[in-house]
Each structure stands twice: as structure tokens, then as C-alpha cells.
PDB file of N, CA and C in Angstrom:
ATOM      1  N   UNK A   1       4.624  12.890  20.152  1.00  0.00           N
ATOM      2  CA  UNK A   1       5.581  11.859  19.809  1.00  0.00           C
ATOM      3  C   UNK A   1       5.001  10.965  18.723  1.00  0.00           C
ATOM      4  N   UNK A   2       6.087  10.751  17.520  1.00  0.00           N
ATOM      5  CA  UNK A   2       5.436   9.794  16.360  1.00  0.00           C
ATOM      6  C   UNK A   2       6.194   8.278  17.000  1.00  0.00           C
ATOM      7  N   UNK A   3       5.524   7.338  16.521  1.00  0.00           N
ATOM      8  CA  UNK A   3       5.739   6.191  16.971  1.00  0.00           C
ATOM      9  C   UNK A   3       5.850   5.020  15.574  1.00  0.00           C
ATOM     10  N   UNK A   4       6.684   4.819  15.009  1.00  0.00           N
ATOM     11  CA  UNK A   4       6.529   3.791  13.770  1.00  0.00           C
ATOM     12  C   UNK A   4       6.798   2.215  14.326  1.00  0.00           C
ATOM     13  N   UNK A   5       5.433   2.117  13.579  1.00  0.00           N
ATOM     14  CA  UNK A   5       5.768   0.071  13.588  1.00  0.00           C
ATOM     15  C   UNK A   5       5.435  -0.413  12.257  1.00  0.00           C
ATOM     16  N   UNK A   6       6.204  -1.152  12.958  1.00  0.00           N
ATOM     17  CA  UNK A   6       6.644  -1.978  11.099  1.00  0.00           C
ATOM     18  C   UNK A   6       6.184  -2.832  11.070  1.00  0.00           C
ATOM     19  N   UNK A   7       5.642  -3.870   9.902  1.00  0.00           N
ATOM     20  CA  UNK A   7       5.139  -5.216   9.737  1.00  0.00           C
ATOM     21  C   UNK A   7       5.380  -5.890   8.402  1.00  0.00           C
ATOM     22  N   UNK A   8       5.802  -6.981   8.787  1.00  0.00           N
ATOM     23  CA  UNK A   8       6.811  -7.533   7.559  1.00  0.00           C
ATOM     24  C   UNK A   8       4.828  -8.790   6.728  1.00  0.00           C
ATOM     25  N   UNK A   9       4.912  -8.497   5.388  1.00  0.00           N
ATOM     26  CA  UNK A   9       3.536  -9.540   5.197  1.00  0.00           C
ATOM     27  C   UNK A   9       4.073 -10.547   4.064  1.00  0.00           C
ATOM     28  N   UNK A  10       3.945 -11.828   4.758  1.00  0.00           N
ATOM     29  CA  UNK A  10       4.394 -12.819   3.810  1.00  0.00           C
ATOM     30  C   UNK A  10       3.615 -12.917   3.122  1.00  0.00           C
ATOM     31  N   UNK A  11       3.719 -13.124   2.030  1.00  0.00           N
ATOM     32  CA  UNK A  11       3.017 -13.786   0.972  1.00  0.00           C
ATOM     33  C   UNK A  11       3.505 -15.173   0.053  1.00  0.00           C
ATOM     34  N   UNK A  12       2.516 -16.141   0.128  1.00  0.00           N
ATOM     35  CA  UNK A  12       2.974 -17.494  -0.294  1.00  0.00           C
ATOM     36  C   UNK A  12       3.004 -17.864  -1.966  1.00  0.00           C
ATOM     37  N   UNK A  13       3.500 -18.771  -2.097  1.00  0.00           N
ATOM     38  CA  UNK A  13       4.490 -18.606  -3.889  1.00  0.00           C
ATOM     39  C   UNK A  13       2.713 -18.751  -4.564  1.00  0.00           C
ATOM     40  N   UNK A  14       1.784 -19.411  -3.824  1.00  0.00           N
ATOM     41  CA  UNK A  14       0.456 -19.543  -4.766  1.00  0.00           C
ATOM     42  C   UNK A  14      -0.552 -18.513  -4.442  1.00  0.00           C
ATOM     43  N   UNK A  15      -0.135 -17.167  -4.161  1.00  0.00           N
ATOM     44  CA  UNK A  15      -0.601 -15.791  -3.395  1.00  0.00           C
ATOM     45  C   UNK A  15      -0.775 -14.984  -4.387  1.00  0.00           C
ATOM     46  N   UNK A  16      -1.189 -14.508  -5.332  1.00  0.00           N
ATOM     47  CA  UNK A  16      -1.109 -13.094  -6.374  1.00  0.00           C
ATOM     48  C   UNK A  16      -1.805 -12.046  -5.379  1.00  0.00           C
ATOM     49  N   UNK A  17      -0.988 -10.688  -5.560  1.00  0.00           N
ATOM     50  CA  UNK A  17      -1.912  -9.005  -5.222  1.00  0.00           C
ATOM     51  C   UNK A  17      -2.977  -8.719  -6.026  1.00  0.00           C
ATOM     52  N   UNK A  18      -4.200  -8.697  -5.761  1.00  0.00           N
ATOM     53  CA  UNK A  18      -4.718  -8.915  -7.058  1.00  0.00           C
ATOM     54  C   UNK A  18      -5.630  -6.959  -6.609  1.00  0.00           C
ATOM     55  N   UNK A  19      -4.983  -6.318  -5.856  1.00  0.00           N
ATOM     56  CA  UNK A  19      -5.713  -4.865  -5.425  1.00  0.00           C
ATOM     57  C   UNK A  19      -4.844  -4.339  -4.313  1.00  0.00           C
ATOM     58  N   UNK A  20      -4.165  -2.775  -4.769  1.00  0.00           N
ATOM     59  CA  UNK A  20      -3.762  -2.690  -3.748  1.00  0.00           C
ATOM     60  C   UNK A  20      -4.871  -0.612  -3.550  1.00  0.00           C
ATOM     61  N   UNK A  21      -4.768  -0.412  -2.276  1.00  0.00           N
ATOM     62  CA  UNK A  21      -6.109   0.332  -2.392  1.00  0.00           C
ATOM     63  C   UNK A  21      -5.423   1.124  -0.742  1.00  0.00           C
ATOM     64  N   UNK A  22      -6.182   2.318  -0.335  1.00  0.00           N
ATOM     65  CA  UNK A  22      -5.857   3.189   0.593  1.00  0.00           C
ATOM     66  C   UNK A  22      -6.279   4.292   0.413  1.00  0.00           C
ATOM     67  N   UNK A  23      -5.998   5.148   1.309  1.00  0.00           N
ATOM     68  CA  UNK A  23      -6.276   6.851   1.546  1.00  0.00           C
ATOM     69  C   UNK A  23      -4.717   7.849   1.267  1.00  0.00           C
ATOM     70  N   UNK A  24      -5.077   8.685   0.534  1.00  0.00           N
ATOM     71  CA  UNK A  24      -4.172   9.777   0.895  1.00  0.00           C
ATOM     72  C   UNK A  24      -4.642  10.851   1.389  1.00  0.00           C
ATOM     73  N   UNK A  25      -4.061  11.775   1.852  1.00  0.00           N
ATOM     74  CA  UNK A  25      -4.494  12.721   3.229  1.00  0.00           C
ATOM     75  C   UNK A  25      -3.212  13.808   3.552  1.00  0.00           C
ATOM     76  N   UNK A  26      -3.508  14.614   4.168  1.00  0.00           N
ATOM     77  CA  UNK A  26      -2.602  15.918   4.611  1.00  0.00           C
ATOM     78  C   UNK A  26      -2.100  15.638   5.761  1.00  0.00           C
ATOM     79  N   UNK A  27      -0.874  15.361   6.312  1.00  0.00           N
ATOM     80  CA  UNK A  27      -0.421  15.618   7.800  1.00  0.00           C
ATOM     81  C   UNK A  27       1.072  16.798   7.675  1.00  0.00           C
ATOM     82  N   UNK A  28       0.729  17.915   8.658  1.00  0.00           N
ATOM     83  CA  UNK A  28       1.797  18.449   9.028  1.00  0.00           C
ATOM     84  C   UNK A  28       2.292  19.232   7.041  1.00  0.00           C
ATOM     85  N   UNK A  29       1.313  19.562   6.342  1.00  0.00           N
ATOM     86  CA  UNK A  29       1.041  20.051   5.226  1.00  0.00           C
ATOM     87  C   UNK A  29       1.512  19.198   4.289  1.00  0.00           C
ATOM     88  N   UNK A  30       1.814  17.775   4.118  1.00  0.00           N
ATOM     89  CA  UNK A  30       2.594  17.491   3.637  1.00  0.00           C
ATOM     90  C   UNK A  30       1.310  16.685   3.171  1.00  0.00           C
ATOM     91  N   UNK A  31       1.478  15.896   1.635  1.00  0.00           N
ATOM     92  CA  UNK A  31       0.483  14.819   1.152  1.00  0.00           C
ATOM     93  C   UNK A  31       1.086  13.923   1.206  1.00  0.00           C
ATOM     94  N   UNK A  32       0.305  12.756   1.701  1.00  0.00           N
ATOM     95  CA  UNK A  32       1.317  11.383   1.783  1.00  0.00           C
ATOM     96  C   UNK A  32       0.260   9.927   2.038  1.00  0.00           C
ATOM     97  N   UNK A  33       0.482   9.073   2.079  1.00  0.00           N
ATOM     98  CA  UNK A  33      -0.514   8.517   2.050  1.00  0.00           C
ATOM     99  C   UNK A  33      -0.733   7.542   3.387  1.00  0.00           C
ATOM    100  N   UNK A  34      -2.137   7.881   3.715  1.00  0.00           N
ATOM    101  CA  UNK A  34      -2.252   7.912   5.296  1.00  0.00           C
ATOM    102  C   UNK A  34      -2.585   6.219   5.813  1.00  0.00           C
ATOM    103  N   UNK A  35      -3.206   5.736   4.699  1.00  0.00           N
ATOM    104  CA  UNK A  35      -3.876   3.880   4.684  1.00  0.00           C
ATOM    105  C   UNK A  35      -3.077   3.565   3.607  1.00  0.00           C
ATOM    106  N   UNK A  36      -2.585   2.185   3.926  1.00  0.00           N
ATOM    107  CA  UNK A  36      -2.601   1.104   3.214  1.00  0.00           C
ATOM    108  C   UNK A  36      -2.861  -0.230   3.073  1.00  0.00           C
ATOM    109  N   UNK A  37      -3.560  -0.828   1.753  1.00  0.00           N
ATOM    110  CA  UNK A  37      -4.337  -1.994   2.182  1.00  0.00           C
ATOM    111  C   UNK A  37      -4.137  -2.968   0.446  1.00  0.00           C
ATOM    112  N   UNK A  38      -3.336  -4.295   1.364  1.00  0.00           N
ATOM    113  CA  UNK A  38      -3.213  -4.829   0.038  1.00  0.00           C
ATOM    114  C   UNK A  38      -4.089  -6.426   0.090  1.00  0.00           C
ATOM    115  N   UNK A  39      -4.452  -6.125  -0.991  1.00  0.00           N
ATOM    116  CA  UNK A  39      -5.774  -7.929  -1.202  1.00  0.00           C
ATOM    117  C   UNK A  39      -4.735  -8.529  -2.097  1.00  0.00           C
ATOM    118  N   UNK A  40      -4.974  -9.868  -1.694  1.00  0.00           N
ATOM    119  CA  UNK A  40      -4.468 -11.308  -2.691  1.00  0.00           C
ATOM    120  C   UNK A  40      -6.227 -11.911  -3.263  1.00  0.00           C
ATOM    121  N   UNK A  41      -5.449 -13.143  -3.603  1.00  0.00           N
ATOM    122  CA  UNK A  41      -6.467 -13.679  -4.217  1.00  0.00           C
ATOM    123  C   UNK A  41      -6.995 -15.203  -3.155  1.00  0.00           C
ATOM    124  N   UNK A  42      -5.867 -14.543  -1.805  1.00  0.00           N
ATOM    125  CA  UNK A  42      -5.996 -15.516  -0.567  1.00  0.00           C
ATOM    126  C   UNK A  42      -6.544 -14.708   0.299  1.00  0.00           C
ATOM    127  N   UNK A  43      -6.155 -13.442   0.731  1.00  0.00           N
ATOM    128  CA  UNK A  43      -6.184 -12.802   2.011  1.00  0.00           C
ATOM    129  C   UNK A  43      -6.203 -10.989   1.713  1.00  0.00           C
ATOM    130  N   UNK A  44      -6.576 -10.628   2.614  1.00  0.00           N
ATOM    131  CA  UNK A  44      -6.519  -8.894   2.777  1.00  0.00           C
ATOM    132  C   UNK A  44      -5.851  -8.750   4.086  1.00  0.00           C
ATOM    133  N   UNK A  45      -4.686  -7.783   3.943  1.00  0.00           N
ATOM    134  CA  UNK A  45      -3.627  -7.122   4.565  1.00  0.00           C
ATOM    135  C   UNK A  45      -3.961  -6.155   4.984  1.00  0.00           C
ATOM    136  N   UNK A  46      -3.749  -5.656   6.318  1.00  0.00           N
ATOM    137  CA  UNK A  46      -4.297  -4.470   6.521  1.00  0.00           C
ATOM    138  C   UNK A  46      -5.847  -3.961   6.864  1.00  0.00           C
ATOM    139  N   UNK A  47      -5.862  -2.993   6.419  1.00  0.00           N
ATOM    140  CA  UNK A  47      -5.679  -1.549   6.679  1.00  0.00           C
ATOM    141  C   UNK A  47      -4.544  -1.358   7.475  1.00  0.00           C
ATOM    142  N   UNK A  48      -3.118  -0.613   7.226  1.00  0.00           N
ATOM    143  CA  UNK A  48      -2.097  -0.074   7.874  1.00  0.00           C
ATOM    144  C   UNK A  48      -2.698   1.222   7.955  1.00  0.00           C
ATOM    145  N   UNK A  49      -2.350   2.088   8.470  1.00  0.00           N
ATOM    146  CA  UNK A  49      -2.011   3.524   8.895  1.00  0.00           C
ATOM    147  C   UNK A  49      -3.351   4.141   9.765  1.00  0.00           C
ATOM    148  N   UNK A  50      -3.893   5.428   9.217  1.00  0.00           N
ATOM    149  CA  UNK A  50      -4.930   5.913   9.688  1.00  0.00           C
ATOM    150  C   UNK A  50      -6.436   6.076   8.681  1.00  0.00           C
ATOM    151  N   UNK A  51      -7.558   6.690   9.360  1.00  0.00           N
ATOM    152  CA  UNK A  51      -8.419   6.357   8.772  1.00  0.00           C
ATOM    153  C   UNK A  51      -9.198   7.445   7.776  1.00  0.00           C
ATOM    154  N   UNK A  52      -7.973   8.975   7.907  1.00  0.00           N
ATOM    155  CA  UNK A  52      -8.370   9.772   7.294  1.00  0.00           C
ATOM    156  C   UNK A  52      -7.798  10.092   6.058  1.00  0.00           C
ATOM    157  N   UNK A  53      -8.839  10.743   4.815  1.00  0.00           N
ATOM    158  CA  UNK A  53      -8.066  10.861   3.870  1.00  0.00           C
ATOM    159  C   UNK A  53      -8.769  10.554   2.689  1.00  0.00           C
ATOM    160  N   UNK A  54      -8.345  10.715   1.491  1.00  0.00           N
ATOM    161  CA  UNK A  54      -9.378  10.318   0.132  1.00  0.00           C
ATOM    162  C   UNK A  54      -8.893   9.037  -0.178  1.00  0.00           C
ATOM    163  N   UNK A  55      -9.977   7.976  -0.802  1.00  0.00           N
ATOM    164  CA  UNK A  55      -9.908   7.014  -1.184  1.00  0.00           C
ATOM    165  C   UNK A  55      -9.038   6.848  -2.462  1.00  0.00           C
ATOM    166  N   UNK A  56      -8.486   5.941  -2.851  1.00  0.00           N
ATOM    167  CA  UNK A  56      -7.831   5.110  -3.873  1.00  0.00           C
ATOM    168  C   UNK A  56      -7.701   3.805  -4.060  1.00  0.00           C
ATOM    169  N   UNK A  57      -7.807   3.415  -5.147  1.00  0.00           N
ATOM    170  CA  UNK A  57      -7.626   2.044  -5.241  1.00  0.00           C
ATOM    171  C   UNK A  57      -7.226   1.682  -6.316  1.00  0.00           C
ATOM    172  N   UNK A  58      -6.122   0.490  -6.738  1.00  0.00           N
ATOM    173  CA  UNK A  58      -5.473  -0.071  -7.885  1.00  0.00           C
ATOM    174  C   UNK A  58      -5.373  -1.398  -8.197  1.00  0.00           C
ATOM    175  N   UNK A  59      -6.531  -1.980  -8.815  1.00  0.00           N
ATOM    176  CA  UNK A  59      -7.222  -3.257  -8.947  1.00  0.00           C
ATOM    177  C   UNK A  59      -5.819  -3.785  -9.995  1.00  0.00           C
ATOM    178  N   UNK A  60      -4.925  -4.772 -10.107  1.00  0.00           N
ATOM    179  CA  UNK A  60      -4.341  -5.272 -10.897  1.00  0.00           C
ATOM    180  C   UNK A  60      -4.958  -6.302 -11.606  1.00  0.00           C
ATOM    181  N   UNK A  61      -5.274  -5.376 -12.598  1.00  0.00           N
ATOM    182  CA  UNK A  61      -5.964  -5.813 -14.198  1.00  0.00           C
ATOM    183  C   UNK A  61      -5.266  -7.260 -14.926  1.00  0.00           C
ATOM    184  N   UNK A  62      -4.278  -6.403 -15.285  1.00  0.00           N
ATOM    185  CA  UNK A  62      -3.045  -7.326 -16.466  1.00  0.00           C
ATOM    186  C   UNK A  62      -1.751  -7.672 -15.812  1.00  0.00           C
ATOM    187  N   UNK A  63      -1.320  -8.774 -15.667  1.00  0.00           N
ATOM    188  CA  UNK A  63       0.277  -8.748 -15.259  1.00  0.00           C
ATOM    189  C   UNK A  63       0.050  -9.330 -13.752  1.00  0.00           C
ATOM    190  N   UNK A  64       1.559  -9.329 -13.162  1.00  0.00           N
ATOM    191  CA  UNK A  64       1.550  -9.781 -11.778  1.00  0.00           C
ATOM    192  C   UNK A  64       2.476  -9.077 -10.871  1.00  0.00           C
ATOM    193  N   UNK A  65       2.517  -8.785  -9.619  1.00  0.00           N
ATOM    194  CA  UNK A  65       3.135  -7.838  -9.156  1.00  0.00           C
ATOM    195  C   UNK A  65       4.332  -8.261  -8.753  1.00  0.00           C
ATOM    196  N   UNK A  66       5.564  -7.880  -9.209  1.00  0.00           N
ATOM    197  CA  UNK A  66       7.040  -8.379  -9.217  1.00  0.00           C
ATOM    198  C   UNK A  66       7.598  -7.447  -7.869  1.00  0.00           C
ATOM    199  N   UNK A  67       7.514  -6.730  -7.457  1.00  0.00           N
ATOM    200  CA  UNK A  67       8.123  -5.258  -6.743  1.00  0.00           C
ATOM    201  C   UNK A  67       7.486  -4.456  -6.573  1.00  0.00           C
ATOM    202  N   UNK A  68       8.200  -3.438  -5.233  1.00  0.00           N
ATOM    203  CA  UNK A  68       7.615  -2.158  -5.375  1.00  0.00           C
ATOM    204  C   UNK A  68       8.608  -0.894  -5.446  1.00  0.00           C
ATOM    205  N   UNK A  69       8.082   0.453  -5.459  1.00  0.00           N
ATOM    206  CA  UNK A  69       8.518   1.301  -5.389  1.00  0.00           C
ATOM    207  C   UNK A  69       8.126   2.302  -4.667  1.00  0.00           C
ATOM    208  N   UNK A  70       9.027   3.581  -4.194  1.00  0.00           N
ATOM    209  CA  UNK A  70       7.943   4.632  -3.579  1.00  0.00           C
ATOM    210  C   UNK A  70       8.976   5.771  -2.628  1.00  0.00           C
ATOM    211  N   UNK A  71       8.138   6.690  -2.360  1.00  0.00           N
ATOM    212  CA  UNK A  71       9.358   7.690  -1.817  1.00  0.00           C
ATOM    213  C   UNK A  71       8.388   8.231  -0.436  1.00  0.00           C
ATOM    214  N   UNK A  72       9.715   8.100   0.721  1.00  0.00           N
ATOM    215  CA  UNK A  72       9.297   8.579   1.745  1.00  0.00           C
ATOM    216  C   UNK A  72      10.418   9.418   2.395  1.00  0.00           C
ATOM    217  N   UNK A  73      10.004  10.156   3.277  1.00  0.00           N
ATOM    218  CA  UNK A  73      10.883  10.690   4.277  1.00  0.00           C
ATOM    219  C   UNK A  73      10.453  10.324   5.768  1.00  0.00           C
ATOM    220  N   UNK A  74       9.827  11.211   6.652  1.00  0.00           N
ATOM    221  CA  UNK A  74       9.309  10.251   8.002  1.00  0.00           C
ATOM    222  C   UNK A  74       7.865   9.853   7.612  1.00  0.00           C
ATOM    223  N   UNK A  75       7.341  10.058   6.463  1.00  0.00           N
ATOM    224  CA  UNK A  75       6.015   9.397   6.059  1.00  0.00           C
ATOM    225  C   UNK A  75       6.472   8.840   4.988  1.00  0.00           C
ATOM    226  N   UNK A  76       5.428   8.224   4.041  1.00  0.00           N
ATOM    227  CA  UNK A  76       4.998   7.465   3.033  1.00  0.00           C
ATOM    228  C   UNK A  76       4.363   7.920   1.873  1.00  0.00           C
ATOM    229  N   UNK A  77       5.711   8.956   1.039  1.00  0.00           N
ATOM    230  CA  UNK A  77       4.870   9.863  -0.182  1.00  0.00           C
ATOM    231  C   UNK A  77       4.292   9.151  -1.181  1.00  0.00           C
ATOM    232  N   UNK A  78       4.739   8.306  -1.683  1.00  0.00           N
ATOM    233  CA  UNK A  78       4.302   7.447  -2.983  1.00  0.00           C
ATOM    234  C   UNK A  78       4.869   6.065  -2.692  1.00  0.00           C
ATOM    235  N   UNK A  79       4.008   5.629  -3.441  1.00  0.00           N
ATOM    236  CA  UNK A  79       3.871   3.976  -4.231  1.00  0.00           C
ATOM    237  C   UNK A  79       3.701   3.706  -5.156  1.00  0.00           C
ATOM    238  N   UNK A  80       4.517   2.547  -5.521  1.00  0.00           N
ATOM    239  CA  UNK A  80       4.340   1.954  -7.087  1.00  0.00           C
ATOM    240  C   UNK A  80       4.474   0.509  -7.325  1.00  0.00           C
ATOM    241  N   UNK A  81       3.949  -0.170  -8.063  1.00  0.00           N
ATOM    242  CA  UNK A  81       4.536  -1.534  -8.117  1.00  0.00           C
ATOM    243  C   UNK A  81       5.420  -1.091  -9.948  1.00  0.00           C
ATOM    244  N   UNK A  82       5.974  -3.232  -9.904  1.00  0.00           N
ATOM    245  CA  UNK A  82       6.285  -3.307 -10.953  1.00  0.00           C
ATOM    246  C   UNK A  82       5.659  -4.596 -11.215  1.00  0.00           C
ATOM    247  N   UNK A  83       5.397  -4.953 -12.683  1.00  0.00           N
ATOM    248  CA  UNK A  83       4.073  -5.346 -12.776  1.00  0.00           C
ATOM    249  C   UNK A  83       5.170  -6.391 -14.093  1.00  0.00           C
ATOM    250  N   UNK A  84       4.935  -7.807 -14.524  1.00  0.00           N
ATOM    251  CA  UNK A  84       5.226  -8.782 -15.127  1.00  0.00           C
ATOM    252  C   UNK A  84       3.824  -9.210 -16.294  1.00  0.00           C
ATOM    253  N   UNK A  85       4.334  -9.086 -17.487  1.00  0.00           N
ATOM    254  CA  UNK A  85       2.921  -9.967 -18.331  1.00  0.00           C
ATOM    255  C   UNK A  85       2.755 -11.018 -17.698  1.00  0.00           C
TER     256      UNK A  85
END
């Protein structure tokens, strides 16, 4: 039995993402991404998911993170932000 929980993460108006970072990994043959873990320039979120899987990470360089994006079905295939000068 899969079990999903959800968690809603506020972030406050003087908060920037300044890294968002995780694992992707194989379940059930499928690639998807198994951790997720987002840093401010206040706090670190997470680690969500599980602990297996290859590392990644996406330090936001330039800009500020406006949105996201990403495609799932009963997992979590991709992510994306959208990013503001």
C-alpha cells in the first residue's frame, strides 16, 4: 500500500529559495525523483520523500524564484522553477 502526505511550506514575504537540491532514483522502473529539499536564506525544508537515489542540486545563482513547475503521475517526474531578474 502507497500512502501520500502532503505538506503545505510557507514561506515569508522576507524568505528567498536560495537552493533547491534532492535525489532521483528508480521505483517500480520508472525515474522520478525520490527527495526533496528546499533552503531559504531563513530555513531548510525538508528532506521530503526517501533516502535513495543520486544526488542533485540547484543553487539559485541569478534571479528569484517566482513558481514552479513539474510533471507527475502517482510520483513526482520533474521539477522546475520560474525564476525573475
Amino acid at each position: 500500500m502507497h500512502v501520500c502526505v502532503f505538506d503545505q511550506i510557507d514561506i515569508a514575504d522576507n524568505e528567498e529559495i536560495i537552493k533547491i537540491s534532492g535525489k532521483v532514483g528508480t521505483f517500480e522502473n520508472k525515474t522520478l525523483i525520490t527527495q526533496l529539499t528546499l533552503m531559504t536564506n531563513k530555513h531548510t525544508y525538508g528532506p521530503y520523500g526517501t533516502n535513495g537515489g543520486t544526488d542533485f542540486s540547484f543553487p539559485i545563482a541569478k534571479g528569484k524564484v517566482i513558481g514552479f513547475f513539474g510533471r507527475y503521475g502517482a510520483y513526482l517526474d520533474a521539477i522546475g522553477v520560474v525564476l525573475s531578474p
